[in-house]
N, C-alpha and C. Protein backbone atom coordinates (compact mmCIF):
# COMPACT_ATOMS: atom_id res chain seq x y z
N UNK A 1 38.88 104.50 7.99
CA UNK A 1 37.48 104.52 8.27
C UNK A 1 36.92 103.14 8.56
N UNK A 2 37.64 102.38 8.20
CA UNK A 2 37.01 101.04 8.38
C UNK A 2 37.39 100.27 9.17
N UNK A 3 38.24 101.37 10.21
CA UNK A 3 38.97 100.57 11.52
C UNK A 3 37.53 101.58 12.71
N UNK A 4 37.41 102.36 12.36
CA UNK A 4 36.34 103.10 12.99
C UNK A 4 35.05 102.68 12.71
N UNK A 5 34.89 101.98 11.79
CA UNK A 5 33.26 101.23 11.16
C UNK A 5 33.18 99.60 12.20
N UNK A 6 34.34 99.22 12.06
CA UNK A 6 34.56 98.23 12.89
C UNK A 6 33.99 98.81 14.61
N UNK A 7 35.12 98.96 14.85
CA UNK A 7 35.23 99.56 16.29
C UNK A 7 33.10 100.13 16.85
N UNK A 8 33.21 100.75 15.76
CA UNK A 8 31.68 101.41 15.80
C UNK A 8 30.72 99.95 16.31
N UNK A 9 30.98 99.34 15.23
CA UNK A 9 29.90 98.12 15.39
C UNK A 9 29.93 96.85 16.56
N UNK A 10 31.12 96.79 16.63
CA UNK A 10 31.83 95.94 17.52
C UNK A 10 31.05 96.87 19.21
N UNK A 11 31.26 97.82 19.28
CA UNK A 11 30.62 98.99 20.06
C UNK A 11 29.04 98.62 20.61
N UNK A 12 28.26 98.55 19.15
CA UNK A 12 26.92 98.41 19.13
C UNK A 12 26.68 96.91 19.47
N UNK A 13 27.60 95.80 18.70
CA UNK A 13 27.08 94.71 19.23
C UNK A 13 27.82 94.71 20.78
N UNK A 14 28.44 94.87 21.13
CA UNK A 14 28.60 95.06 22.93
C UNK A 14 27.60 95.64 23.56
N UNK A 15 27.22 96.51 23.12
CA UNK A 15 26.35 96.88 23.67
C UNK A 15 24.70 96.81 24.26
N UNK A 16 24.71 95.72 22.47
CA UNK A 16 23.34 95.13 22.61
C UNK A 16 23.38 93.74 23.52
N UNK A 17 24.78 93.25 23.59
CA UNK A 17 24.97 91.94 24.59
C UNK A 17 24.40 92.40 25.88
N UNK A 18 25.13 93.52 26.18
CA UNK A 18 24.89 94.51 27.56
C UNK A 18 23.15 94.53 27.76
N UNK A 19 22.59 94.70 26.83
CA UNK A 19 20.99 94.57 26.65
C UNK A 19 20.44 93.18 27.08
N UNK A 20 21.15 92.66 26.03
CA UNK A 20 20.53 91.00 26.28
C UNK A 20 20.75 90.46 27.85
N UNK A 21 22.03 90.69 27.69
CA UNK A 21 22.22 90.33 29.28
C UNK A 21 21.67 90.81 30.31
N UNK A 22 21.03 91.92 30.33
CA UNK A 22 20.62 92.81 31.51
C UNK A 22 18.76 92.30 31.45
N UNK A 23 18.28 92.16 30.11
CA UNK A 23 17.23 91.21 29.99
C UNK A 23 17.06 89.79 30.80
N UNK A 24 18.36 88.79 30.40
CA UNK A 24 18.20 87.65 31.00
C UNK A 24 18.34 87.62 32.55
N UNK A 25 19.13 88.48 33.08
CA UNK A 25 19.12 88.65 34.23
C UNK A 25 17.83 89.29 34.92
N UNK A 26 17.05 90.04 34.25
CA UNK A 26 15.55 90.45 34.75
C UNK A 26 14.81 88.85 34.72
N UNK A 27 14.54 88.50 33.34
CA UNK A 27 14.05 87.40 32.98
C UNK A 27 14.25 85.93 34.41
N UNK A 28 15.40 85.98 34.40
CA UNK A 28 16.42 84.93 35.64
C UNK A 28 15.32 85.55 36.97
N UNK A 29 15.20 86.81 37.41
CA UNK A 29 14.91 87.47 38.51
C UNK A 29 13.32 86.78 38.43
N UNK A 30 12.75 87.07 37.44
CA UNK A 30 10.84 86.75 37.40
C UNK A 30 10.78 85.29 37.51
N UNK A 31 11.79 84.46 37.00
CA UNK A 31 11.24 83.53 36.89
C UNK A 31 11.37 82.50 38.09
N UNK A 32 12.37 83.11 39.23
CA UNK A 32 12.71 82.76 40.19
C UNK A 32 11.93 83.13 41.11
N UNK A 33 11.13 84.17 40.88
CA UNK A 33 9.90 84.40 41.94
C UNK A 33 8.81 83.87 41.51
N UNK A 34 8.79 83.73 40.05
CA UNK A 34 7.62 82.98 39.69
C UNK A 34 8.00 81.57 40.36
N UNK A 35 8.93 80.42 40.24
CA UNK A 35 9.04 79.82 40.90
C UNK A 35 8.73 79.48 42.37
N UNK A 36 9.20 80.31 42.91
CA UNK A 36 9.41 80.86 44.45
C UNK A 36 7.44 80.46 44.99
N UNK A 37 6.68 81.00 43.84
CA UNK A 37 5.25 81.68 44.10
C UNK A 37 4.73 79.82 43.72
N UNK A 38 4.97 79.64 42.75
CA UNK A 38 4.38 78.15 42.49
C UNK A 38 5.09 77.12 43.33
N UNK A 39 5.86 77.20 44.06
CA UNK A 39 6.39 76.51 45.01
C UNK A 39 5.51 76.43 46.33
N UNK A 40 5.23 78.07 46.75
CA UNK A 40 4.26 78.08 48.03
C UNK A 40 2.77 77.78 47.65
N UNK A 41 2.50 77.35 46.57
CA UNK A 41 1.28 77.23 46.05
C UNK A 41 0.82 76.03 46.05
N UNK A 42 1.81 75.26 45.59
CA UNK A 42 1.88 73.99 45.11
C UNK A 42 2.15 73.17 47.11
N UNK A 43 2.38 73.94 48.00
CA UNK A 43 3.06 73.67 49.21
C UNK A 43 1.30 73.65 49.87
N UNK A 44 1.05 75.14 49.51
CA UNK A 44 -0.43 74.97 50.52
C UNK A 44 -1.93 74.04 49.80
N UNK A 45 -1.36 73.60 48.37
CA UNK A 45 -2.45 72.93 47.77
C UNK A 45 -1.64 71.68 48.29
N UNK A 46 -0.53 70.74 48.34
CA UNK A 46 -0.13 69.62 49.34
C UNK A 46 -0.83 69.65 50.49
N UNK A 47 -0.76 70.98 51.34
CA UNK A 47 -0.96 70.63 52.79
C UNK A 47 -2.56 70.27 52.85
N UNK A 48 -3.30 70.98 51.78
CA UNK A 48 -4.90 70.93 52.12
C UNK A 48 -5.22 69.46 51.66
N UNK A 49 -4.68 69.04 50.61
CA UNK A 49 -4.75 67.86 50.15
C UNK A 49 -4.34 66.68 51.27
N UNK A 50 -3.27 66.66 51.42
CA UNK A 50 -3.28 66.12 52.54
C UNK A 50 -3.90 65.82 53.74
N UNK A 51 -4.53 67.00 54.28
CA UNK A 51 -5.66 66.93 55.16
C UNK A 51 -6.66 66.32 55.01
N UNK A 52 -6.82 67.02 53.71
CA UNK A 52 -7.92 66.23 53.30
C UNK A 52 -8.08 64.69 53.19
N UNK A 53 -7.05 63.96 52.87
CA UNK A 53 -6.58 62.72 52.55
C UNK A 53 -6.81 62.07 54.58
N UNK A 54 -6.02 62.98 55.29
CA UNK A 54 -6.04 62.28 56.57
C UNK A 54 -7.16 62.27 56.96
N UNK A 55 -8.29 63.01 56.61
CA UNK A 55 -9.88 62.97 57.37
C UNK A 55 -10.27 61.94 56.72
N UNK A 56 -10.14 61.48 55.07
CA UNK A 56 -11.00 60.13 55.05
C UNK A 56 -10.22 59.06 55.44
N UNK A 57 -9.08 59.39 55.47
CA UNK A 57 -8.48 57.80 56.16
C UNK A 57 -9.17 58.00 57.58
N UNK A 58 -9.33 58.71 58.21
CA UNK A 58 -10.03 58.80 59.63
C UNK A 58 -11.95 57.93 59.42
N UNK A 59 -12.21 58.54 58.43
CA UNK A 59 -13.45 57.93 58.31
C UNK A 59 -13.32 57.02 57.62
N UNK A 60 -12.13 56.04 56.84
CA UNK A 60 -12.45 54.86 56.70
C UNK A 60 -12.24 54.17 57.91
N UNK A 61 -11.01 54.43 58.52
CA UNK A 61 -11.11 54.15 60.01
C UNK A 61 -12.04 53.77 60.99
N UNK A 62 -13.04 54.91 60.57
CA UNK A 62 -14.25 54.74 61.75
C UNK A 62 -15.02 53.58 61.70
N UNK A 63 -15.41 53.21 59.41
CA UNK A 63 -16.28 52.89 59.17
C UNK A 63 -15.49 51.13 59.22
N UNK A 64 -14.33 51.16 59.41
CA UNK A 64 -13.71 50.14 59.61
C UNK A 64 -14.13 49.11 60.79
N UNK A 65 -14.13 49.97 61.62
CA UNK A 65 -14.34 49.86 63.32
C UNK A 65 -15.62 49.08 63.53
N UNK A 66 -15.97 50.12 62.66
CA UNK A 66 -17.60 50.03 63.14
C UNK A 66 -17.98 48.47 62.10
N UNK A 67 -17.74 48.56 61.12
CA UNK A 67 -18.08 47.20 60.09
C UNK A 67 -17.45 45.97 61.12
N UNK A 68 -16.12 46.24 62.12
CA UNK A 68 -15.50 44.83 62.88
C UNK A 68 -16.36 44.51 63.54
N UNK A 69 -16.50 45.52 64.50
CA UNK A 69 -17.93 45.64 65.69
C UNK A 69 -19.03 44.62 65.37
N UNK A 70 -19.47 45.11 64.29
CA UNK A 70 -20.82 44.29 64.00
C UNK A 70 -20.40 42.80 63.74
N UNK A 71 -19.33 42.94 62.83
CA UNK A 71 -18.82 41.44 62.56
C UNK A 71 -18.79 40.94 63.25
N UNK A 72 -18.07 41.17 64.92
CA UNK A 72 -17.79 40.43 66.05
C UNK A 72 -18.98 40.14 66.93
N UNK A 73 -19.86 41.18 66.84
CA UNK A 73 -21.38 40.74 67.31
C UNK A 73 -21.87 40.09 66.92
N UNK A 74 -22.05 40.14 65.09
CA UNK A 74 -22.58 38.87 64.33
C UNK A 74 -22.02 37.44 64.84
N UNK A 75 -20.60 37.46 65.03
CA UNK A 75 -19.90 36.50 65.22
C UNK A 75 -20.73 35.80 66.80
N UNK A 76 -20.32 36.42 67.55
CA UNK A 76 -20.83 36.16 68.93
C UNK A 76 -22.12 35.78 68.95
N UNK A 77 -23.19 36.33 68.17
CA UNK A 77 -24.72 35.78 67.65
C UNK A 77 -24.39 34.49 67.27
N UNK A 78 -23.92 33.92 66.37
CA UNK A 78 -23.53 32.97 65.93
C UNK A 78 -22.75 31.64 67.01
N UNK A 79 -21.96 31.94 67.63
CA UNK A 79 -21.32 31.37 68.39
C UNK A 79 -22.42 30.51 69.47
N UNK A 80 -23.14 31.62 69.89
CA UNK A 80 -24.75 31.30 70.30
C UNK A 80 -25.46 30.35 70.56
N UNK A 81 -26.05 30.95 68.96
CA UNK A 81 -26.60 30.17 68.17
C UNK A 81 -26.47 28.57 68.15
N UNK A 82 -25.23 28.78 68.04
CA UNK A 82 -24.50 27.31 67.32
C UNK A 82 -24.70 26.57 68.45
N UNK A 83 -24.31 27.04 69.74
CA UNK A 83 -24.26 26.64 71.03
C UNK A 83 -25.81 25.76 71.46
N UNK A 84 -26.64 26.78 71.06
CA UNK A 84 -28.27 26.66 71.49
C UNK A 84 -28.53 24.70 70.65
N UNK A 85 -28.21 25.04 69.33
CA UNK A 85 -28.47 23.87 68.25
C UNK A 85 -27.95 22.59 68.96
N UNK A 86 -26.50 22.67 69.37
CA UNK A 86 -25.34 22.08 70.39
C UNK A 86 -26.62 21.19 71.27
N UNK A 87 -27.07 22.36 72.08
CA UNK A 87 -27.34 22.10 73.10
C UNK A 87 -29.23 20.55 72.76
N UNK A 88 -29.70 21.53 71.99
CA UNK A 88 -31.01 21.41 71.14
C UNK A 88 -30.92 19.71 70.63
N UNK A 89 -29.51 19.40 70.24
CA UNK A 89 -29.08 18.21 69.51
C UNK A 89 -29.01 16.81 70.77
N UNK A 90 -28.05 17.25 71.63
CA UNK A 90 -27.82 16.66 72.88
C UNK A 90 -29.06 16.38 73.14
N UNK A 91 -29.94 17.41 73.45
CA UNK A 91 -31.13 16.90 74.20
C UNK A 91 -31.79 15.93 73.55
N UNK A 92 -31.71 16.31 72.57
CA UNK A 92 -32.73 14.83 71.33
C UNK A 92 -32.01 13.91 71.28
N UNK A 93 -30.45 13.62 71.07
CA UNK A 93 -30.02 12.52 71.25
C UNK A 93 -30.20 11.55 72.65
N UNK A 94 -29.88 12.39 74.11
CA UNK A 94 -30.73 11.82 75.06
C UNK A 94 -31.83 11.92 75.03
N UNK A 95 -33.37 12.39 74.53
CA UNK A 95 -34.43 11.93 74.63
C UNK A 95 -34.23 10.22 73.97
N UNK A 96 -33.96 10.62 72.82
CA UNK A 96 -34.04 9.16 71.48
C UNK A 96 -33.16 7.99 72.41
N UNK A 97 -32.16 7.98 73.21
CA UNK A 97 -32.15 6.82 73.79
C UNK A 97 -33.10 6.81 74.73
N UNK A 98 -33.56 7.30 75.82
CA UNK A 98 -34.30 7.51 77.10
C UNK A 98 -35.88 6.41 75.94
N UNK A 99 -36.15 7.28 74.80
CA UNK A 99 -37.13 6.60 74.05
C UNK A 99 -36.98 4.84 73.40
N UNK A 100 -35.84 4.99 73.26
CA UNK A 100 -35.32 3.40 72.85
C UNK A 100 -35.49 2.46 73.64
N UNK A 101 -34.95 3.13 75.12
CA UNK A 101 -34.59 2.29 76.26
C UNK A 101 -36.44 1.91 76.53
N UNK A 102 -37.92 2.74 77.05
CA UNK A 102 -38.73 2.53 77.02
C UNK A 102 -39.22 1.75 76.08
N UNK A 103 -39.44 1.84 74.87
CA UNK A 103 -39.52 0.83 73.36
C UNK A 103 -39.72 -0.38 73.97
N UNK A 104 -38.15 -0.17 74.63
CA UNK A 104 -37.55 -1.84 74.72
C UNK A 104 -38.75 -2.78 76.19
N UNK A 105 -38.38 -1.99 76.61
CA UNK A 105 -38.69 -1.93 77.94
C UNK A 105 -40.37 -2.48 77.77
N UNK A 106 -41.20 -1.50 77.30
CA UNK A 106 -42.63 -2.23 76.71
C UNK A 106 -42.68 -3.22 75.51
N UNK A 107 -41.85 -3.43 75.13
CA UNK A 107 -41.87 -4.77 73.92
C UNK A 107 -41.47 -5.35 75.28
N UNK A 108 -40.38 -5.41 75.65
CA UNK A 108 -40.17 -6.44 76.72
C UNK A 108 -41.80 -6.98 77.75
N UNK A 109 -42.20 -6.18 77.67
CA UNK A 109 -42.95 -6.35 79.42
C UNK A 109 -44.55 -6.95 78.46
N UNK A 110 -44.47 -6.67 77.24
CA UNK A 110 -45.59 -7.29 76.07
C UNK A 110 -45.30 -8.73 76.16
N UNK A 111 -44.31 -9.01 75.81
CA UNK A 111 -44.12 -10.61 75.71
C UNK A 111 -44.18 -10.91 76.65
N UNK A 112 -44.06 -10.84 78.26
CA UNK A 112 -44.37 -11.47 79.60
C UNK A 112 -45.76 -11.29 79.69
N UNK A 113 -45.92 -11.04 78.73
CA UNK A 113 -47.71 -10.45 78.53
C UNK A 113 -48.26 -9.53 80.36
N UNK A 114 -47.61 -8.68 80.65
CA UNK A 114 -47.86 -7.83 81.89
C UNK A 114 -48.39 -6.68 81.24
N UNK A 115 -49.23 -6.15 81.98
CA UNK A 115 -49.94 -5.05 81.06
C UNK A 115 -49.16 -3.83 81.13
N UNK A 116 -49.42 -3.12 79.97
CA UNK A 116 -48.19 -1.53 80.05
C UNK A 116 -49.35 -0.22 80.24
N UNK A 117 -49.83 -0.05 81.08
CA UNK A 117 -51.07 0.83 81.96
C UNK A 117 -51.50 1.53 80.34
């Protein structure tokens, strides 16, 4: 009887392996589609993200552009500018001799005592 009590149990635990196993293999099956499912999920939340990511690089882009633009206009204002002062400076430095040279010219013509109109 106790080769048959054996056998019996030996029986039942085979059998419950047969269980377990037929479990993990369901278990194996769900979790591979659960996978499968968070894979395409995780794929179309990348792609939107992404998009999303390429439109503000597009609008830093723009606002890039647009911030040089002005810079280079500012710049060119400036360049100008600088030019005008350039120019503004020259002229006063030739007035101030043109004025020296006269100075001289009526101190000179004072001491010959000739009148300066």
């Amino acid at each position: 009887m106790s080769d048959d009590l054996t056998v019996h149990l030996l029986t039942e635990i085979r059998d419950e392996i047969r269980g377990t196993n037929q479990r993990l293999d369901q278990t194996r099956v769900e979790l591979r589609a659960e996978l499968g499912e968070l894979r395409t999920e995780l794929r179309t939340e990348l792609r939107t993200e992404i998009g999303s990511v390429r439109e503000e690089i597009g609008e830093v882009r723009s606002h890039l552009v647009e911030a040089e633009i002005r810079l280079a206009t500012r710049f060119v204002e400036l360049t100008a500018a600088n030019r005008d002062v350039h120019k503004l400076f020259e002229d006063r430095f030739e007035l101030r001799d043109r004025v020296e040279r006269v100075e001289r010219d009526v101190a000179e013509l004072k001491k010959r005592g000739e009148p300066t109109s």
